[in-house]
C-alpha atoms as a PDB file:
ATOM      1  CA  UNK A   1     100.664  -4.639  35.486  1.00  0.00           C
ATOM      2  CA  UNK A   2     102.954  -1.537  36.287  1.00  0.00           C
ATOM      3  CA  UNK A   3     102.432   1.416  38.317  1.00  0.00           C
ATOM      4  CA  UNK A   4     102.917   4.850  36.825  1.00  0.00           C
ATOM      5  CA  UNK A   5     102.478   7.978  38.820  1.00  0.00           C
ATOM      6  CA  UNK A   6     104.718  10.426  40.745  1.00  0.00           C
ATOM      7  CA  UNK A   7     105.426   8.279  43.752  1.00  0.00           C
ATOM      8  CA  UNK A   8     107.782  10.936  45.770  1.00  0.00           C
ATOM      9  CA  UNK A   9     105.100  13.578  45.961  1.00  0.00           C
ATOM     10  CA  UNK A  10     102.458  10.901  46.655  1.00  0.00           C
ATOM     11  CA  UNK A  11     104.863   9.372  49.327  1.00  0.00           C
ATOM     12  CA  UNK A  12     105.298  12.322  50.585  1.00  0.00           C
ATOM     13  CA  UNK A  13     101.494  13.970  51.184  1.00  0.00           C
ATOM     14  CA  UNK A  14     100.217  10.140  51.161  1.00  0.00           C
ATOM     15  CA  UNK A  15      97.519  10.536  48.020  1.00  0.00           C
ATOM     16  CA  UNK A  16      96.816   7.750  46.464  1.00  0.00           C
ATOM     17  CA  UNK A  17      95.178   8.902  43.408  1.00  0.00           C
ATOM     18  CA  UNK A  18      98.239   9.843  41.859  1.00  0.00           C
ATOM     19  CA  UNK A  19      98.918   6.126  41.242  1.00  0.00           C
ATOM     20  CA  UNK A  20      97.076   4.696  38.245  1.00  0.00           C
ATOM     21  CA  UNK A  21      97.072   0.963  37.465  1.00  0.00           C
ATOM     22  CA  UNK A  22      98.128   0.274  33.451  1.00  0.00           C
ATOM     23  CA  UNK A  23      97.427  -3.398  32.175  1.00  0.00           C
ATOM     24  CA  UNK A  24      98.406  -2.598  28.750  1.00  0.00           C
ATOM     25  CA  UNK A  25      96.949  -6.271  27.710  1.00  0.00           C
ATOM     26  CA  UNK A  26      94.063  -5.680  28.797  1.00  0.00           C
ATOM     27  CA  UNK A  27      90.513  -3.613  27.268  1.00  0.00           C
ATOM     28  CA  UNK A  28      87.151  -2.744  28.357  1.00  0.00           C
ATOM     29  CA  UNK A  29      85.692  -5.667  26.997  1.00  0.00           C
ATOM     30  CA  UNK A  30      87.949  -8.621  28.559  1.00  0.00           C
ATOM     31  CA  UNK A  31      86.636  -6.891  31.578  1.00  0.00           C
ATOM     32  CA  UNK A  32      83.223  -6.598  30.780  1.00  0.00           C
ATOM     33  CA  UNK A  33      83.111 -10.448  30.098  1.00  0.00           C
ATOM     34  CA  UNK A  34      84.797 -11.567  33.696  1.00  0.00           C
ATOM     35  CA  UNK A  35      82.200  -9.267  34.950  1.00  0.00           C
ATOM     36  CA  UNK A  36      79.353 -10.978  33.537  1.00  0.00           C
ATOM     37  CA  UNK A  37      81.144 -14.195  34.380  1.00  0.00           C
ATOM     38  CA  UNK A  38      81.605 -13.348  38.039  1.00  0.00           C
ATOM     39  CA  UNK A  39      77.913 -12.261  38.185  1.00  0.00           C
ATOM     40  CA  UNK A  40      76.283 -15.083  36.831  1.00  0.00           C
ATOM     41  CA  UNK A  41      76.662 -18.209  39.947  1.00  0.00           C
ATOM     42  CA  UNK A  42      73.709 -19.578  39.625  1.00  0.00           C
ATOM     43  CA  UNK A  43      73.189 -23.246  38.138  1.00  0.00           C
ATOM     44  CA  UNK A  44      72.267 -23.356  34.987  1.00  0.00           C
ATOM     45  CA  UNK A  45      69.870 -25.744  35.523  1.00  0.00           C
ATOM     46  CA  UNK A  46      68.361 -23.081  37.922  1.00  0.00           C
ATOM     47  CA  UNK A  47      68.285 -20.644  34.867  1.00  0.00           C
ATOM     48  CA  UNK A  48      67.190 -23.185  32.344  1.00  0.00           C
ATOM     49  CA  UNK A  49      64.586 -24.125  34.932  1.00  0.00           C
ATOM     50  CA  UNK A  50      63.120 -20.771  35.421  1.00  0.00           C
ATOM     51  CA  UNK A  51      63.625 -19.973  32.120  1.00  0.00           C
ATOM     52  CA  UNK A  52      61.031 -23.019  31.017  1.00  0.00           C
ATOM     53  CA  UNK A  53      58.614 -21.573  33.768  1.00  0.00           C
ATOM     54  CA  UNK A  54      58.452 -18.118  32.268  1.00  0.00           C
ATOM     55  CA  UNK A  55      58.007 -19.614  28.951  1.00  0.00           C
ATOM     56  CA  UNK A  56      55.155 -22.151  29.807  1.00  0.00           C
ATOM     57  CA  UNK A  57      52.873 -18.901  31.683  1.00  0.00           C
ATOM     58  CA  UNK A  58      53.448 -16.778  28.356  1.00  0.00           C
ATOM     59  CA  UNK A  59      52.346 -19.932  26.639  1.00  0.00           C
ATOM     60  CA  UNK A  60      49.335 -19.906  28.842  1.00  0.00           C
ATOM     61  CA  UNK A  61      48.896 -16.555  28.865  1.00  0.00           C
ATOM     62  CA  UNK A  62      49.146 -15.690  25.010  1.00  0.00           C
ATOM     63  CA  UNK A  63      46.651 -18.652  25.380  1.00  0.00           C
ATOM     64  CA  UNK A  64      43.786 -16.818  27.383  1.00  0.00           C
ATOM     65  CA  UNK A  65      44.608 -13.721  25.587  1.00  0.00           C
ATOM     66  CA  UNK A  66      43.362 -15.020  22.157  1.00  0.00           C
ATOM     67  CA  UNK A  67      40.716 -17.142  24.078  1.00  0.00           C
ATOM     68  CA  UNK A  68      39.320 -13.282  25.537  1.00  0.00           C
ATOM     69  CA  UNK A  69      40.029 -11.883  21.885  1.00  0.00           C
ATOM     70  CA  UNK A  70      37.917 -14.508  20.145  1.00  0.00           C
ATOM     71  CA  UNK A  71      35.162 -13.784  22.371  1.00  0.00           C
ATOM     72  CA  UNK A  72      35.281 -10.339  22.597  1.00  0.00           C
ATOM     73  CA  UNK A  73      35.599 -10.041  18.668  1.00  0.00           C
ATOM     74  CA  UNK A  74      32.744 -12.574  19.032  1.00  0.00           C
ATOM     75  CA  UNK A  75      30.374 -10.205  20.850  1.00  0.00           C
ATOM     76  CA  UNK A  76      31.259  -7.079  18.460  1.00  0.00           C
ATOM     77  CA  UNK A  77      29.827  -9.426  15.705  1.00  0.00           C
ATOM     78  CA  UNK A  78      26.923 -10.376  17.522  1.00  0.00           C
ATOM     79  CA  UNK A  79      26.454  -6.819  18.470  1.00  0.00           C
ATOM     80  CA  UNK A  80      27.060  -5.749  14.752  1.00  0.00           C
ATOM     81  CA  UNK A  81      24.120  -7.865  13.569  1.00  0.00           C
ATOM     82  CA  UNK A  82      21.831  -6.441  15.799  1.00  0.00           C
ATOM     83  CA  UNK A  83      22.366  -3.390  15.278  1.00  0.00           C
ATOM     84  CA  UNK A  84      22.039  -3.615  11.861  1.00  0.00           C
ATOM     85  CA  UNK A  85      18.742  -5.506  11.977  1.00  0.00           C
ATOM     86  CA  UNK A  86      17.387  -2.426  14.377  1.00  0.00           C
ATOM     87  CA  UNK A  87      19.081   0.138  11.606  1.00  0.00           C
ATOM     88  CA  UNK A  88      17.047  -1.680   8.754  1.00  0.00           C
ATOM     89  CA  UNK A  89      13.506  -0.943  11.091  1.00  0.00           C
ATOM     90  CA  UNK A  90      13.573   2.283  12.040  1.00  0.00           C
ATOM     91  CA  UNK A  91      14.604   3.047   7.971  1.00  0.00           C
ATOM     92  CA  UNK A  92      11.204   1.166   7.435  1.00  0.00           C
ATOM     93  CA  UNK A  93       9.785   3.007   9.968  1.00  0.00           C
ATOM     94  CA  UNK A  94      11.023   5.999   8.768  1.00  0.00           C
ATOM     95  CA  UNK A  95      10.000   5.601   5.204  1.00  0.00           C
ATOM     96  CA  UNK A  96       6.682   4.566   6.312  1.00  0.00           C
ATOM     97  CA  UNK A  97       6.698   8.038   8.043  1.00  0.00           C
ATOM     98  CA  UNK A  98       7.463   9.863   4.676  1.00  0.00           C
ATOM     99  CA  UNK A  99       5.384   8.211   2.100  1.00  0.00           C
ATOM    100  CA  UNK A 100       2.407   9.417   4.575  1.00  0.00           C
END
């Protein structure tokens, strides 16, 4: 790592920002990756752990959503038939009414 800058007039009026750090082996991505490394302490059996819990409530979730589709799909049909029965009687009714 070398320092590159005008060090007499930053020695002189004691600004730092006219130093830059230069790694030349070194890119955005290397440091990315220690980044993520760095950040990441926990266990992984902590985060395989949790990761298992999340998965088993989506499991049981997805499981009560199709459960609450099914019987709200379930209801439509019933509702459907109905419907259509009470449709079919007042066209009766209403050709009953005509032929009069």
């Amino acid at each position: 790592m070398a320092v590159t800058g005008d060090e007499t007039e930053a020695g002189t009026t004691g600004d730092m920002s006219a130093y830059q750090l230069h790694n030349p082996g070194s890119s955005l991505s290397q440091g990315m990756a220690m980044a993520v490394a760095h950040g990441s302490q926990q266990p992984t059996e902590d985060v395989s752990r949790k990761r298992e819990l999340r998965l088993m409530k989506n499991r049981e979730a997805a499981k009560a959503c199709r459960r609450r589709r099914k019987e709200y799909v379930s209801c439509l049909e019933t509702r459907v038939t109905t419907l259509e029965v009470e449709n079919r009687k007042l066209m009766a009714k209403l050709q009953l009414f005509h032929n009069m």
